[in-house]
C-alpha atoms as a PDB file:
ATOM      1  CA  UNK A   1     121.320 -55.347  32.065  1.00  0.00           C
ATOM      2  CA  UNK A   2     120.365 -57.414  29.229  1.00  0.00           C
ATOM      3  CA  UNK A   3     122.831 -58.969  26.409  1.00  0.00           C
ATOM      4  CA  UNK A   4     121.137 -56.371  23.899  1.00  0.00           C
ATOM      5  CA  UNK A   5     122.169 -53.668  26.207  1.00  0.00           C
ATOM      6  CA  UNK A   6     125.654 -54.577  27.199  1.00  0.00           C
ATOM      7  CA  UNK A   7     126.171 -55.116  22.990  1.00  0.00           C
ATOM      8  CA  UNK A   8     124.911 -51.692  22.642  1.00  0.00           C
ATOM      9  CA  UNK A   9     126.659 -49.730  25.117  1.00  0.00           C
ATOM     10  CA  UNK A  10     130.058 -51.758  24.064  1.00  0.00           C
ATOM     11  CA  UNK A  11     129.235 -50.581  20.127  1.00  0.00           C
ATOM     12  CA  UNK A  12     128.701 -47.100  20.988  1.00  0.00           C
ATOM     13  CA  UNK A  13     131.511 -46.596  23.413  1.00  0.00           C
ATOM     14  CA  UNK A  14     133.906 -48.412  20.142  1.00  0.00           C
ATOM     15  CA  UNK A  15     132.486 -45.694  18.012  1.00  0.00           C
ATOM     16  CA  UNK A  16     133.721 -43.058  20.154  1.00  0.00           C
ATOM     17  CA  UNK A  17     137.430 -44.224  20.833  1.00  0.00           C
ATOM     18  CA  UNK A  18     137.870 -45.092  17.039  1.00  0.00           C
ATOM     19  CA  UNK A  19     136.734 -41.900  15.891  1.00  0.00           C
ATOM     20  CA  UNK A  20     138.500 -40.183  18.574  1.00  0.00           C
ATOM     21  CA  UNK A  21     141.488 -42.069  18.164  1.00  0.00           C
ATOM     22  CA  UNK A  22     141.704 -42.891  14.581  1.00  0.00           C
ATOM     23  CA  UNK A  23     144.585 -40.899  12.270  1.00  0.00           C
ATOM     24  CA  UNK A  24     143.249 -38.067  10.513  1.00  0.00           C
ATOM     25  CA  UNK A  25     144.283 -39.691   7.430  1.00  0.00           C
ATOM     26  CA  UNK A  26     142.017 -42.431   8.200  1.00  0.00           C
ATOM     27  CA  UNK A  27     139.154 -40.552   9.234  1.00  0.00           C
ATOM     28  CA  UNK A  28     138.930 -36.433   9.228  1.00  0.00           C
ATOM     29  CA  UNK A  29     138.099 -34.688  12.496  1.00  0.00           C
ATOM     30  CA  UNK A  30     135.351 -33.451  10.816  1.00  0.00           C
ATOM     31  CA  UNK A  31     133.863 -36.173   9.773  1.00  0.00           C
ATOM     32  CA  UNK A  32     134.297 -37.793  13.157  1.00  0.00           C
ATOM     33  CA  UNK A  33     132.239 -34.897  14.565  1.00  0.00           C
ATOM     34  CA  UNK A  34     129.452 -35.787  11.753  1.00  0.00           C
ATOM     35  CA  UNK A  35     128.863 -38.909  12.673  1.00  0.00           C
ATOM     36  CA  UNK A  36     129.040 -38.176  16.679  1.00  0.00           C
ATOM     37  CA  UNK A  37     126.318 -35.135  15.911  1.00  0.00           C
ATOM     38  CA  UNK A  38     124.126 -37.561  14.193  1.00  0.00           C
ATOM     39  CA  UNK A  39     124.502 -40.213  17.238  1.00  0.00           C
ATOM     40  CA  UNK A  40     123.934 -36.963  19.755  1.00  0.00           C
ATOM     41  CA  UNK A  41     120.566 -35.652  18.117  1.00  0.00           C
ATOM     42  CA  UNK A  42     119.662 -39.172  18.359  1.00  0.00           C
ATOM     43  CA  UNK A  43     120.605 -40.295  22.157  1.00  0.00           C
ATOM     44  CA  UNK A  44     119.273 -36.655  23.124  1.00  0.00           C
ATOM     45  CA  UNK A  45     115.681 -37.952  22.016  1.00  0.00           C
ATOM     46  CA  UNK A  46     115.764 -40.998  25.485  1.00  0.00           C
ATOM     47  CA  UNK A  47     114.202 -39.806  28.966  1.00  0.00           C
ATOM     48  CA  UNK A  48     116.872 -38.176  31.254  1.00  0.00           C
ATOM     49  CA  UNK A  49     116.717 -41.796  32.927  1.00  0.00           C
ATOM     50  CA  UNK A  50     117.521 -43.795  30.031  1.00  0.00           C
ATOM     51  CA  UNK A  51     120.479 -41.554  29.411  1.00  0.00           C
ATOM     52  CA  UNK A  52     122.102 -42.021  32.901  1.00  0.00           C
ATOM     53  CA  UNK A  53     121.742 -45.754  32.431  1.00  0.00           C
ATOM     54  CA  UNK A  54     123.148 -45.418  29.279  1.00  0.00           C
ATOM     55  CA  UNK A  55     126.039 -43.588  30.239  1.00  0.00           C
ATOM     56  CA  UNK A  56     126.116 -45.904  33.640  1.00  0.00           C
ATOM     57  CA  UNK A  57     126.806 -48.827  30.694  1.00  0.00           C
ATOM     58  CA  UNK A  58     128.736 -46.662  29.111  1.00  0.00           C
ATOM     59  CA  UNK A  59     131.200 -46.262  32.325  1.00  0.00           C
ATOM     60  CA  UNK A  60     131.150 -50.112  32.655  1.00  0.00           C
ATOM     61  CA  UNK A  61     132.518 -50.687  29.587  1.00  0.00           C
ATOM     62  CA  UNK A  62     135.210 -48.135  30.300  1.00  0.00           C
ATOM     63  CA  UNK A  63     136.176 -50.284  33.364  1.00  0.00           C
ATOM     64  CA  UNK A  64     137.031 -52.800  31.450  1.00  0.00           C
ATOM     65  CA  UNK A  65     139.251 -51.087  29.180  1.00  0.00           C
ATOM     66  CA  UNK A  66     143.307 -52.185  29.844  1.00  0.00           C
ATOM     67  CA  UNK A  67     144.942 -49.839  27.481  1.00  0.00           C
ATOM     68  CA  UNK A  68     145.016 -46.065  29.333  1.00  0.00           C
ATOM     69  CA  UNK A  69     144.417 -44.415  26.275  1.00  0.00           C
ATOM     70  CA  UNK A  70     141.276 -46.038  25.363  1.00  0.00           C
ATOM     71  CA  UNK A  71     140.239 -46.470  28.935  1.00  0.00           C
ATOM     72  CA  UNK A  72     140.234 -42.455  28.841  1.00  0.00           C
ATOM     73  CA  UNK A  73     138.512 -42.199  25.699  1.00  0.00           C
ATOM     74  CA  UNK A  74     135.798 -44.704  26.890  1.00  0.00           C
ATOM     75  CA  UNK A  75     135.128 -43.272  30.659  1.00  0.00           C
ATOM     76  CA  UNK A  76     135.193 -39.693  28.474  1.00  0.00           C
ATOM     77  CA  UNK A  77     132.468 -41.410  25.771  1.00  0.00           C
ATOM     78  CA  UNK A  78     129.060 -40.505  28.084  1.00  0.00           C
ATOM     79  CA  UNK A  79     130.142 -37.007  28.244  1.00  0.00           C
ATOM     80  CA  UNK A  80     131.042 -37.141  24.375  1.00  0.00           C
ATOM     81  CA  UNK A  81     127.833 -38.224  23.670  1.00  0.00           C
ATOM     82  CA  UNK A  82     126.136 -36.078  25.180  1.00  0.00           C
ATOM     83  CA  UNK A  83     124.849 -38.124  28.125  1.00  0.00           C
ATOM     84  CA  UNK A  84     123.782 -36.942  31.701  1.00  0.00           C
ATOM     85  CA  UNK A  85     125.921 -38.273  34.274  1.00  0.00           C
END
């Protein structure tokens, strides 16, 4: 795994546990589900392979996640996105 992807796995997996666990006065649910359908259409577009590793990055991240609640959101994140497992 390269720098780039770690980065980019880390950055995707923070966009899911903020927008899952942001206050709806910060951020509406629906809004939250705009910008996850927008990231969806676009990780749907990688080869089935690229989208396991992805979520295999994904999962890494989540490993190294202290706080339960965040840990959750981030080993839930692959499935969030959309990603086969």
């Amino acid at each position: 795994m390269t720098v780039l992807e770690h980065t980019l796995a880390k950055v995707l997996t923070e966009i899911v546990i903020q927008l899952d666990l942001s206050d709806d006065d910060a951020i509406t649910p629906e809004a939250s589900m705009a910008v996850l359908k927008l990231v969806i259409a676009l990780l749907q577009s990688l080869r089935e392979e690229d989208q396991r590793a992805l979520a295999e990055l994904i999962n890494q991240c989540a490993r190294d996640e202290i706080d339960p609640e965040r840990h959750l959101t981030a080993w839930e994140a692959p499935e969030t996105l959309g990603l086969l497992a």
